[in-house]
C-alpha atoms as a PDB file:
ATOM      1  CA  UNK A   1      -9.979  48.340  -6.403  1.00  0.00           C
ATOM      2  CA  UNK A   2     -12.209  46.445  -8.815  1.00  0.00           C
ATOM      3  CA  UNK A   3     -10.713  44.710 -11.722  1.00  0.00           C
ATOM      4  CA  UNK A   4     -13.078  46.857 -14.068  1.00  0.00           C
ATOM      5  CA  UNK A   5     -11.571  50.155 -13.025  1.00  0.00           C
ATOM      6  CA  UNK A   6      -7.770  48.595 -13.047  1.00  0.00           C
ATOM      7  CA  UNK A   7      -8.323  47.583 -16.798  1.00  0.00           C
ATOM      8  CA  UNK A   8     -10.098  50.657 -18.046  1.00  0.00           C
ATOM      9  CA  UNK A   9      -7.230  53.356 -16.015  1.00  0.00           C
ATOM     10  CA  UNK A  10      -4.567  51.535 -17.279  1.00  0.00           C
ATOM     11  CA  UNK A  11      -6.219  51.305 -21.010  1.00  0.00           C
ATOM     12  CA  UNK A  12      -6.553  55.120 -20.656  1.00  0.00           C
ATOM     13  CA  UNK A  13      -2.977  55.194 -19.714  1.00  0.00           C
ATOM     14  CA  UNK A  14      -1.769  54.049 -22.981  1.00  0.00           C
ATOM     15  CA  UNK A  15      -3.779  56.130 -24.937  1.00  0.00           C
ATOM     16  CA  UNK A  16      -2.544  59.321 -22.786  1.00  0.00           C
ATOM     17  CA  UNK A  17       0.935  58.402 -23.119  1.00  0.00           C
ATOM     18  CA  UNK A  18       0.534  57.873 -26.974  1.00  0.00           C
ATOM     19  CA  UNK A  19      -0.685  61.003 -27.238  1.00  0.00           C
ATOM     20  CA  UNK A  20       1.277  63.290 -25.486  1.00  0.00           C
ATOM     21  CA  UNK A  21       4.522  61.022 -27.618  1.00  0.00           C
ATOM     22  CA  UNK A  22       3.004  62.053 -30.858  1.00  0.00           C
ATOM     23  CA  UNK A  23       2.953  65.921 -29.445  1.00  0.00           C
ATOM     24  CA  UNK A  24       6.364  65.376 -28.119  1.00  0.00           C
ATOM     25  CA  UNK A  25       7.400  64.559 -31.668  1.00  0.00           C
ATOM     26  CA  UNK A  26       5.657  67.254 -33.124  1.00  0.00           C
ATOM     27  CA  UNK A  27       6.611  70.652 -34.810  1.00  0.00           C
ATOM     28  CA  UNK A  28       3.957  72.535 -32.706  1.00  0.00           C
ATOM     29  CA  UNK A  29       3.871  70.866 -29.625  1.00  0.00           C
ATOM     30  CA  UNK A  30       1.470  73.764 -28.061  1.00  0.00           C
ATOM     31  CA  UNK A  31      -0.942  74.430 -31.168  1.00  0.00           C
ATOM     32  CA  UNK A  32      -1.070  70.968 -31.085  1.00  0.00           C
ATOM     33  CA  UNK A  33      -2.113  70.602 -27.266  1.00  0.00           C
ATOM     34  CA  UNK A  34      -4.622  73.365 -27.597  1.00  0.00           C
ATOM     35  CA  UNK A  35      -6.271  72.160 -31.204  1.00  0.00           C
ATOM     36  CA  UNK A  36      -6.433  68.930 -29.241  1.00  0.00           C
ATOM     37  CA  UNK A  37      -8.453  70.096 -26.475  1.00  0.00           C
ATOM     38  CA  UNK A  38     -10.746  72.228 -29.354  1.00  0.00           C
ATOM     39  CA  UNK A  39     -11.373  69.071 -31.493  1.00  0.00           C
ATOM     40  CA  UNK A  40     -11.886  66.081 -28.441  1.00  0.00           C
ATOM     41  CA  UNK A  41     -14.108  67.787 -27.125  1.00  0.00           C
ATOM     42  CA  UNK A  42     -16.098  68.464 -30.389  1.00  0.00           C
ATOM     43  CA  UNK A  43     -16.040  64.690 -30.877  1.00  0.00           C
ATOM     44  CA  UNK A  44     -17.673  63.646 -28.089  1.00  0.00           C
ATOM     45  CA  UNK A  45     -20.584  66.223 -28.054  1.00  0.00           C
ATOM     46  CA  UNK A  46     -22.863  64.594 -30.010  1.00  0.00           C
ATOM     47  CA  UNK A  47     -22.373  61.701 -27.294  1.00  0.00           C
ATOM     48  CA  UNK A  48     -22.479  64.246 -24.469  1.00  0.00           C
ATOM     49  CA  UNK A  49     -26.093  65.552 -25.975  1.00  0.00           C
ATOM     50  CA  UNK A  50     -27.243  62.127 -26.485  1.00  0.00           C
ATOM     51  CA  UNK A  51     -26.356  61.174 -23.086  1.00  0.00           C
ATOM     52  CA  UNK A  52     -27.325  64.076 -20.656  1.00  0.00           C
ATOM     53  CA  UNK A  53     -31.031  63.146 -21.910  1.00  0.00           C
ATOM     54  CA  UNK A  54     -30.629  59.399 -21.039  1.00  0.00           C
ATOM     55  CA  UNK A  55     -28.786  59.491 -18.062  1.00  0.00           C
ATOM     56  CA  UNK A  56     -28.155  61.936 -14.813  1.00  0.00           C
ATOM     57  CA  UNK A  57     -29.063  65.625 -15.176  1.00  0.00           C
ATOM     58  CA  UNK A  58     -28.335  67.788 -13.103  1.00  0.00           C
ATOM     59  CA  UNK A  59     -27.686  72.112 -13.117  1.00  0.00           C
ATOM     60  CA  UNK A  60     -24.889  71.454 -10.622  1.00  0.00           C
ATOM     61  CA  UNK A  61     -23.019  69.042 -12.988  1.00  0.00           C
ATOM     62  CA  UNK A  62     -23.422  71.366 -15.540  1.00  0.00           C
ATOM     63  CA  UNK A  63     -22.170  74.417 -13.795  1.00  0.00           C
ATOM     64  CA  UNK A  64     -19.368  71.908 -12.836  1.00  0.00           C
ATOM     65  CA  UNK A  65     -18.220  71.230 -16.037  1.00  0.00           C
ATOM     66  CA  UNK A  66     -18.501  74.591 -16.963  1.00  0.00           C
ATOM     67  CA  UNK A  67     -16.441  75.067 -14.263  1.00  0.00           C
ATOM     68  CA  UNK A  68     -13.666  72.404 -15.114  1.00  0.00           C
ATOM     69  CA  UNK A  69     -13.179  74.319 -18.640  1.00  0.00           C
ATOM     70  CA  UNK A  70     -12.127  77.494 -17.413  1.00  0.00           C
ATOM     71  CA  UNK A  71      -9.876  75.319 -15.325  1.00  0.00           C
ATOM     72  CA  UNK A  72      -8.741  73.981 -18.417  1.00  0.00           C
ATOM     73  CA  UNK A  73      -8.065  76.996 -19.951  1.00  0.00           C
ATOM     74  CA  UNK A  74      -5.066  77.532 -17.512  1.00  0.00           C
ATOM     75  CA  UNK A  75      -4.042  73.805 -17.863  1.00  0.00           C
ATOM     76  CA  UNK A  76      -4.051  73.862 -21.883  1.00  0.00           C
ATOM     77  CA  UNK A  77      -1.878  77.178 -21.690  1.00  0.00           C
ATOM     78  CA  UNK A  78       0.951  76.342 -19.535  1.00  0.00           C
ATOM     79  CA  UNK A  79       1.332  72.724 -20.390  1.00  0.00           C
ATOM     80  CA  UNK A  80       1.170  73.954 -24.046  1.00  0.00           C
ATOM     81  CA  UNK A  81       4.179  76.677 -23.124  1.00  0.00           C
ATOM     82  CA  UNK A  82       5.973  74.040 -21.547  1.00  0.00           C
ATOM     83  CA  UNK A  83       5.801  72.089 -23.945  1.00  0.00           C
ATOM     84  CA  UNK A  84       7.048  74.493 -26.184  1.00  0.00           C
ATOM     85  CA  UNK A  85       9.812  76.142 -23.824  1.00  0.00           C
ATOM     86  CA  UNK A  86      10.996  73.677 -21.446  1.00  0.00           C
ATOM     87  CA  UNK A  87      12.554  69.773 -21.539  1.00  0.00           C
ATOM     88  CA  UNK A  88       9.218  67.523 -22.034  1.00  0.00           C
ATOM     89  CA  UNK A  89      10.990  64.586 -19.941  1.00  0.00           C
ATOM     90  CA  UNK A  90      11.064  67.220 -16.891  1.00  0.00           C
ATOM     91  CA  UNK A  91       7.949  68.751 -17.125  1.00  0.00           C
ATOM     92  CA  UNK A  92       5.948  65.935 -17.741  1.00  0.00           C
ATOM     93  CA  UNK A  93       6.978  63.726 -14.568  1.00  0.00           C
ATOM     94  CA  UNK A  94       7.158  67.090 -12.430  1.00  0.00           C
ATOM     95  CA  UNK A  95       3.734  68.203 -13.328  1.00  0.00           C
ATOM     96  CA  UNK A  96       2.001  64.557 -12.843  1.00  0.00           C
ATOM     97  CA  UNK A  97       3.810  63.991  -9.578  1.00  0.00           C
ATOM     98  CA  UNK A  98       2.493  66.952  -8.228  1.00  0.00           C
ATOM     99  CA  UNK A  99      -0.907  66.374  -9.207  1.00  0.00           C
ATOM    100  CA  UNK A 100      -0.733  62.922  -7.724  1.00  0.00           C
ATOM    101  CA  UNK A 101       0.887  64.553  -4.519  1.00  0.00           C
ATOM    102  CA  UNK A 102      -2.150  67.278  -4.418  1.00  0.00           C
ATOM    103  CA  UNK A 103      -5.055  65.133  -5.605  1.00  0.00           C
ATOM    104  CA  UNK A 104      -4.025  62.484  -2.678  1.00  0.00           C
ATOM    105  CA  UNK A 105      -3.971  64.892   0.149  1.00  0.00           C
ATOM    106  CA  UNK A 106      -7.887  66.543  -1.169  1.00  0.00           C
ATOM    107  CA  UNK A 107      -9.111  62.564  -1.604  1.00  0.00           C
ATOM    108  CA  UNK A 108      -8.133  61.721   2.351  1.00  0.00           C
ATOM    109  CA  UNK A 109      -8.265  64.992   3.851  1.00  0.00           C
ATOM    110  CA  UNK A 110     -11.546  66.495   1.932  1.00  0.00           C
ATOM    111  CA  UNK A 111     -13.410  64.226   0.516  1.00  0.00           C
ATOM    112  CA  UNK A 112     -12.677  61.708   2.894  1.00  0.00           C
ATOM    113  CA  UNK A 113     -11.982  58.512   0.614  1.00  0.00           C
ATOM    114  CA  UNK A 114     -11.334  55.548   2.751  1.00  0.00           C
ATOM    115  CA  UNK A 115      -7.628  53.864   1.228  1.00  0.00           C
ATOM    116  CA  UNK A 116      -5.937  51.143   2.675  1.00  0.00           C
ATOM    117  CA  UNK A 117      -2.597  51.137   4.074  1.00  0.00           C
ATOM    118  CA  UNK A 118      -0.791  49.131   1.168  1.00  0.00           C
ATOM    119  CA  UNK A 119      -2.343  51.551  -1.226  1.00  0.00           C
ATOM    120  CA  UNK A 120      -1.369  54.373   0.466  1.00  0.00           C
ATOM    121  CA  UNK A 121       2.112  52.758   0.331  1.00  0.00           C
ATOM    122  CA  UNK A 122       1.645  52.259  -3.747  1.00  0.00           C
ATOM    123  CA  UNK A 123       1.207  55.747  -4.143  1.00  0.00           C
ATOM    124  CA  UNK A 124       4.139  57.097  -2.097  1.00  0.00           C
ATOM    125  CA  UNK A 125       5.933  54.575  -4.088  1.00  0.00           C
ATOM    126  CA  UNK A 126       4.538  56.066  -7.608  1.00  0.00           C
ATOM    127  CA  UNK A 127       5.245  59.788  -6.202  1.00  0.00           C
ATOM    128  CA  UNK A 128       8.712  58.453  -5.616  1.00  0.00           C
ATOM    129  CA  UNK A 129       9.116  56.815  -8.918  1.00  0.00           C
ATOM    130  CA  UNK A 130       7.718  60.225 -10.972  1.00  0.00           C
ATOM    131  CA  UNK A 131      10.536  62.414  -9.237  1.00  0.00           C
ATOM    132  CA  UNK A 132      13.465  60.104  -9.914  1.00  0.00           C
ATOM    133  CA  UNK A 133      11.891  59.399 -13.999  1.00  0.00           C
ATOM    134  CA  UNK A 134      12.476  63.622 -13.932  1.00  0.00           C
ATOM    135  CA  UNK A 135      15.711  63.369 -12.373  1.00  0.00           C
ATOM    136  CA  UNK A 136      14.496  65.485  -9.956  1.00  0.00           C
ATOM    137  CA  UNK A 137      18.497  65.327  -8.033  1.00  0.00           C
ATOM    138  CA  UNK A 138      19.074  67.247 -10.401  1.00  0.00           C
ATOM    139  CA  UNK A 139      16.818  70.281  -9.849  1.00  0.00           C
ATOM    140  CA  UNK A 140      19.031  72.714  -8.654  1.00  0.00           C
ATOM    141  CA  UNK A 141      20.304  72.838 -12.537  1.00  0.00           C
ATOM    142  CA  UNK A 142      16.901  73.686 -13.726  1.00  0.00           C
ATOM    143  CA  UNK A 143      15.840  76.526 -15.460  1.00  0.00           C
ATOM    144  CA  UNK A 144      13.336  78.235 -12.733  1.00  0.00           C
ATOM    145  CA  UNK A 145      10.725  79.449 -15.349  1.00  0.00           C
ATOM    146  CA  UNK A 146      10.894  75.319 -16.393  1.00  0.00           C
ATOM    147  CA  UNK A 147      10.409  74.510 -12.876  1.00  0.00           C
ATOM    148  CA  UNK A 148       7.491  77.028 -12.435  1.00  0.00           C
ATOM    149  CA  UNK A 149       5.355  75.868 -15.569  1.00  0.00           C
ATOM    150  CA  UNK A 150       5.712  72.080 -14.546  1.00  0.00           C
ATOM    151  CA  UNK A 151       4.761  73.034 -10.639  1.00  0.00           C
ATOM    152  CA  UNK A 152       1.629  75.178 -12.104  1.00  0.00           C
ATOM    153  CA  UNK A 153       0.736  72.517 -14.674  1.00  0.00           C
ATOM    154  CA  UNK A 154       0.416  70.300 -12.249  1.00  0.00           C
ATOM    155  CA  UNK A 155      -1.934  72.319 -10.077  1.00  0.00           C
ATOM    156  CA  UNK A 156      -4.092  72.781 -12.737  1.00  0.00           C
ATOM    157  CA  UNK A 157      -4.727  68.992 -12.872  1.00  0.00           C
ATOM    158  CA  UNK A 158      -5.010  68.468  -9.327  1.00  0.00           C
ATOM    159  CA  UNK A 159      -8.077  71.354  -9.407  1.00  0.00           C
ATOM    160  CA  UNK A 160      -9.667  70.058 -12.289  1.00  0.00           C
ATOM    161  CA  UNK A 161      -9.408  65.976 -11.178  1.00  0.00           C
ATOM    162  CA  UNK A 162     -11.233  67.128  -8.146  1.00  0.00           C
ATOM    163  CA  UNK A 163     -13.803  69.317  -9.875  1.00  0.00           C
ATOM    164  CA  UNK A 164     -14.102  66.513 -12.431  1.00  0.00           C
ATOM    165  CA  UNK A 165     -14.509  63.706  -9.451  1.00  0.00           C
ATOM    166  CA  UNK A 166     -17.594  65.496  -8.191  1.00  0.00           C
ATOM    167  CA  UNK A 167     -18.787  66.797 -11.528  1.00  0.00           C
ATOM    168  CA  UNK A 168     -19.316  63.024 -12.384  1.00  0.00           C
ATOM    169  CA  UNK A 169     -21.077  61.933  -9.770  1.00  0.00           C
ATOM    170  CA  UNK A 170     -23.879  64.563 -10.887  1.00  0.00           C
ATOM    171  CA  UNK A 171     -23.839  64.019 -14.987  1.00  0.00           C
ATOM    172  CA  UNK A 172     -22.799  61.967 -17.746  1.00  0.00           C
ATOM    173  CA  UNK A 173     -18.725  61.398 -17.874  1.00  0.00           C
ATOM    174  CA  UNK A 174     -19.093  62.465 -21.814  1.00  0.00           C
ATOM    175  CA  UNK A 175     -20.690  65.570 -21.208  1.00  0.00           C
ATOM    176  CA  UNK A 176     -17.588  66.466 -18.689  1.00  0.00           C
ATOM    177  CA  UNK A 177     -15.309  66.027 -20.642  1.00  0.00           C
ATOM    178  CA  UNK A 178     -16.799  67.413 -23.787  1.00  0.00           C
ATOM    179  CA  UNK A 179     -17.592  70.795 -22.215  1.00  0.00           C
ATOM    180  CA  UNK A 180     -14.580  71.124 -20.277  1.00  0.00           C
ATOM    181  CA  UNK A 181     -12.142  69.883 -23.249  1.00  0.00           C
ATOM    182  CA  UNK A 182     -13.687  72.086 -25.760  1.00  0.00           C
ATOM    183  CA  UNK A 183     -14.481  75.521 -23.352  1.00  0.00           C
ATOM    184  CA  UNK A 184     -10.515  75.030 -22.471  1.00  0.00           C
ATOM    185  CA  UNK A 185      -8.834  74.921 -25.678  1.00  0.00           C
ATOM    186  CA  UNK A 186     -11.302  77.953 -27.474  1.00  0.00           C
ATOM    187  CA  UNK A 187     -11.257  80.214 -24.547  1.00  0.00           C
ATOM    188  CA  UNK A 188      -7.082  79.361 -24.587  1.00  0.00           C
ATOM    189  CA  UNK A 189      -6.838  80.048 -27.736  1.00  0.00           C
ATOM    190  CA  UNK A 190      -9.623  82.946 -28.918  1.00  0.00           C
ATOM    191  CA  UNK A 191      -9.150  84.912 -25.569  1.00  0.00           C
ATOM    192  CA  UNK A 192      -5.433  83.837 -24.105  1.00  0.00           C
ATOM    193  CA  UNK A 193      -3.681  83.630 -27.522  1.00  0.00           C
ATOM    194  CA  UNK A 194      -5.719  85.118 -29.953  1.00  0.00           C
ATOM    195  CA  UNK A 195      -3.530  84.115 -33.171  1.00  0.00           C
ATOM    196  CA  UNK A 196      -6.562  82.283 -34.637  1.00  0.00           C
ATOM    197  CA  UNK A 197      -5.322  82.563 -38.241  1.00  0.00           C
ATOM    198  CA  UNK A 198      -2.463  80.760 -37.106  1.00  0.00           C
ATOM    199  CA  UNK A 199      -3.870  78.192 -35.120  1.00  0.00           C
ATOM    200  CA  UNK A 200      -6.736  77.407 -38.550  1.00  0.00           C
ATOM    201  CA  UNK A 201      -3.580  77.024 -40.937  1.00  0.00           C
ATOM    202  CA  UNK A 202      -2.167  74.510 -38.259  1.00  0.00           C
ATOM    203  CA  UNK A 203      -5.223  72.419 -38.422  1.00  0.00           C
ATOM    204  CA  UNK A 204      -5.236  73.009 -41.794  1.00  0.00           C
ATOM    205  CA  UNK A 205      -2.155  71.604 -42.250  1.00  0.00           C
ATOM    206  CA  UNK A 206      -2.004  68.831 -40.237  1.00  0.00           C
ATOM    207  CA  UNK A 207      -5.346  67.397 -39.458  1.00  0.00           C
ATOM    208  CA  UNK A 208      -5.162  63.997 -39.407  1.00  0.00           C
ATOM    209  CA  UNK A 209      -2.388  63.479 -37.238  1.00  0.00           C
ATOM    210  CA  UNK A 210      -4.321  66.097 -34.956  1.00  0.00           C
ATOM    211  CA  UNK A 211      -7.475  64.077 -35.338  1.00  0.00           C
ATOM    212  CA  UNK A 212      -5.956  61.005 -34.400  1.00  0.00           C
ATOM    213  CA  UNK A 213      -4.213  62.734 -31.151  1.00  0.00           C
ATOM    214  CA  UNK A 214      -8.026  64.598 -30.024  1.00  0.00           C
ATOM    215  CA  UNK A 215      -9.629  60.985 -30.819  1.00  0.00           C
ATOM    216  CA  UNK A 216      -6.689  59.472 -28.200  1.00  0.00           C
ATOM    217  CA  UNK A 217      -7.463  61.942 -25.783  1.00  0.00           C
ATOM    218  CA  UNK A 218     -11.311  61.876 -26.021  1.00  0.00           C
ATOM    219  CA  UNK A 219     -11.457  58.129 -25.595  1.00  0.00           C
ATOM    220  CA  UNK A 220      -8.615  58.432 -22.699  1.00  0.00           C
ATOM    221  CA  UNK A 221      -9.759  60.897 -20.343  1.00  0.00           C
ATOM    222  CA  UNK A 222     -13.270  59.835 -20.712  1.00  0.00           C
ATOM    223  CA  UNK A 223     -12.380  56.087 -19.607  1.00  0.00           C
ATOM    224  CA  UNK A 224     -10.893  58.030 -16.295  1.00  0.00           C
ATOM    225  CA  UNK A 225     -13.711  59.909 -16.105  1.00  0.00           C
ATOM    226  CA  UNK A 226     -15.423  56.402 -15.649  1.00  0.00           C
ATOM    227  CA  UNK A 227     -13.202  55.497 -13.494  1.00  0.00           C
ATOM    228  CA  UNK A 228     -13.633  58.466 -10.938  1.00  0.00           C
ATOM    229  CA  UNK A 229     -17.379  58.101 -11.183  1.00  0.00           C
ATOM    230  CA  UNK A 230     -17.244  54.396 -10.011  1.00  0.00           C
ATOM    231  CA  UNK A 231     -13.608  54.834  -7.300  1.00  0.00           C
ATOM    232  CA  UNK A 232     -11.989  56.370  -5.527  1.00  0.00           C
ATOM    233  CA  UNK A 233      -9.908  59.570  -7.131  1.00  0.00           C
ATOM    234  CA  UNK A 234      -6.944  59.049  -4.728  1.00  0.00           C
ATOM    235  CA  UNK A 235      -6.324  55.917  -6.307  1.00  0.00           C
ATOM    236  CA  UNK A 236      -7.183  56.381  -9.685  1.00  0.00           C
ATOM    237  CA  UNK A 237      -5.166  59.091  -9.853  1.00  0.00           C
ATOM    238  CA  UNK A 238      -1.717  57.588  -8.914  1.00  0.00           C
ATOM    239  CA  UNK A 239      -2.713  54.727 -11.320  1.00  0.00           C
ATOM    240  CA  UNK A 240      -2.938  56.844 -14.120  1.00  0.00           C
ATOM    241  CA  UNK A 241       0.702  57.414 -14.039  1.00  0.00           C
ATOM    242  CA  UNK A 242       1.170  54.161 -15.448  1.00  0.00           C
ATOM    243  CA  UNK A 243       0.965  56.540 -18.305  1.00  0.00           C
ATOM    244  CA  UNK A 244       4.748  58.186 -17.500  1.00  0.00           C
ATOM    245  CA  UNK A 245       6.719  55.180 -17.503  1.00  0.00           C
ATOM    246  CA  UNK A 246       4.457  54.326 -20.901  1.00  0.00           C
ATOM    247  CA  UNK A 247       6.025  57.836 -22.293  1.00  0.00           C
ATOM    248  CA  UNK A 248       9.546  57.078 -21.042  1.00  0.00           C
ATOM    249  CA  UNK A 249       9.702  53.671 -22.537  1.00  0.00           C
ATOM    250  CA  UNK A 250       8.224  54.963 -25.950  1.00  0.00           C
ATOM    251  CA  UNK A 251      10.958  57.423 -25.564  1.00  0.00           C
ATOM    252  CA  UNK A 252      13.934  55.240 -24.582  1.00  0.00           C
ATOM    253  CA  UNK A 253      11.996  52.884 -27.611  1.00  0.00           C
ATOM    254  CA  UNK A 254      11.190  55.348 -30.441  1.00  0.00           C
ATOM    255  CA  UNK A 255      13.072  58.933 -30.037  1.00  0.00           C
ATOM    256  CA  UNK A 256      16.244  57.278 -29.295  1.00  0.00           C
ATOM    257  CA  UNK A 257      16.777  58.438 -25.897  1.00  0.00           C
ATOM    258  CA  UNK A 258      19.216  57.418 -23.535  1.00  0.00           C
ATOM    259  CA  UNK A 259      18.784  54.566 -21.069  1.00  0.00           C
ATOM    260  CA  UNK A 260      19.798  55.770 -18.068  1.00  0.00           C
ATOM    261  CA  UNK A 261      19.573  54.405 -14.834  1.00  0.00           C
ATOM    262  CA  UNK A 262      17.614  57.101 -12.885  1.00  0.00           C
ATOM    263  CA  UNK A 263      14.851  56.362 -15.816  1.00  0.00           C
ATOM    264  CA  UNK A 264      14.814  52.783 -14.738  1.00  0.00           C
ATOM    265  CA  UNK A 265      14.194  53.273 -11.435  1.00  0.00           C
ATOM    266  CA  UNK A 266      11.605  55.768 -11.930  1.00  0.00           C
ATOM    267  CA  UNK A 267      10.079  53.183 -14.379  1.00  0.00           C
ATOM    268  CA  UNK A 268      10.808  50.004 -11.816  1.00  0.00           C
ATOM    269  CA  UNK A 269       9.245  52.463  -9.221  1.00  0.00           C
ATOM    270  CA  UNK A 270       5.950  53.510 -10.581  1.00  0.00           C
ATOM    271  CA  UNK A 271       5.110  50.048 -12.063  1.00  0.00           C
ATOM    272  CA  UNK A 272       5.497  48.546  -8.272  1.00  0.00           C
ATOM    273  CA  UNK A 273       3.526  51.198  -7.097  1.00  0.00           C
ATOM    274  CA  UNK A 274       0.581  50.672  -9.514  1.00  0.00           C
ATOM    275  CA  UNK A 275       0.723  47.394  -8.415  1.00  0.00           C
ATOM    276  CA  UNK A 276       0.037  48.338  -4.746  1.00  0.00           C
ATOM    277  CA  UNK A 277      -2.012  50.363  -5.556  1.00  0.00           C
ATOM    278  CA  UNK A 278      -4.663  47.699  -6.549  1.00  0.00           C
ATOM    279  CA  UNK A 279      -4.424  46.152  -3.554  1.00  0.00           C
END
């Protein structure tokens, strides 16, 4: 993997993680996620506009993206309830290690991405390392309906990391991201939700820190965007979740939480496995 795409995934991977720590913080943990999503991608359109008349234009990457925010629309939802409902240091591990589990199987069964052997290795090794960071031995004590929306949020990345992967490859990164971002978080909220009232006073109330999460997240999911355009998504997506151990140190660092030894192997795992991964 070229050195390029290392530093830019694993730049993204801070910003995702600091994100998703300040909503984990938060009072409003799933306004917040969708508001996000709103916001981002209104911050990048006036790139996105620029761009699609500079760059590659296509109907099919358009239709793409379109396609990738009604994708979105189930993503924002359920990893907004789950946020709000279930234990964020089980969902969040659970829902990235099935979409590194899914997107993996699609990159060298489907699109046919050609990974070598000690990669392949890296990201069984970061699969393994995302299931012990969510204590997964202990899943038979699980709520199901927490189980359920960290299974389903992770689906909803796997789809839209493929539909992304080929959406790039036909238009500009920014205008992916900006359509699919912002069609995601309105439909989610004016058609799924509907409390729109509530949702103004929220932004209302807090916009800066919610400006300073949708800038994180513009600038972070664009870089991957990058990133899939240029590699191959199979790789780039185990990398990303460089980004988990990120959030579990800034928990273990800032909230307090326990250091436990499951959470250090799940750390010690993933960061060997990004490693690999490179290779």
């Amino acid at each position: 993997m070229p050195i390029i795409i290392i530093i830019t995934v694993l730049i993204s991977t801070f910003l995702h993680a600091t994100w998703n720590f300040l909503i984990k913080k938060s009072n409003h943990p799933y306004e917040y996620v969708q508001l996000l999503a709103v916001i981002s991608g209104a911050i990048t359109l006036p790139f996105a506009i620029f761009l699609i008349f500079t760059d590659k234009f296509t109907i099919s990457g358009i239709l793409l993206s379109i396609l990738s925010g009604v994708v979105h629309v189930f993503y924002f939802y359920f990893l907004g309830t789950a946020y709000k409902k279930a234990d964020l240091s089980f969902v969040y591990p659970i829902a990235r290690g099935t979409a590194v589990a899914l997107v993996q199987l699609v990159g060298l069964f489907i699109i046919k991405e050609s990974v070598s052997n000690i990669s392949l290795l890296g990201v069984f090794v970061v699969f393994l390392g995302i299931l012990f960071l969510g204590n997964i031995t202990h899943i038979r004590s699980v709520n199901f309906n927490d189980l359920f929306l960290s299974l389903i949020t992770g689906i909803t990345v796997s789809i839209y990391t493929i539909v992304d992967k080929y959406a790039v490859s036909l238009i500009n990164p920014f205008f992916v991201f900006s359509i699919s971002s912002f069609l995601g978080g309105f439909l989610s909220i004016t058609l799924i939700d509907r409390r729109i009232n509530h949702f103004y006073l929220i932004a209302k109330n807090n916009s800066r820190i919610i400006f300073v999460i949708s800038f994180l997240s513009a600038i972070a999911y664009t870089l991957v965007l990058y990133a899939y355009k240029f590699s191959d998504v199979s790789l780039v997506t185990p990398l990303r979740e460089v980004q988990t151990a990120i959030a579990a140190i800034m928990g273990i660092a800032l909230l307090n939480e326990k250091l436990k030894f499951y959470k250090i192997i799940g750390v010690s795992f993933i960061i060997i496995g990004a490693i690999l991964i490179t290779y």
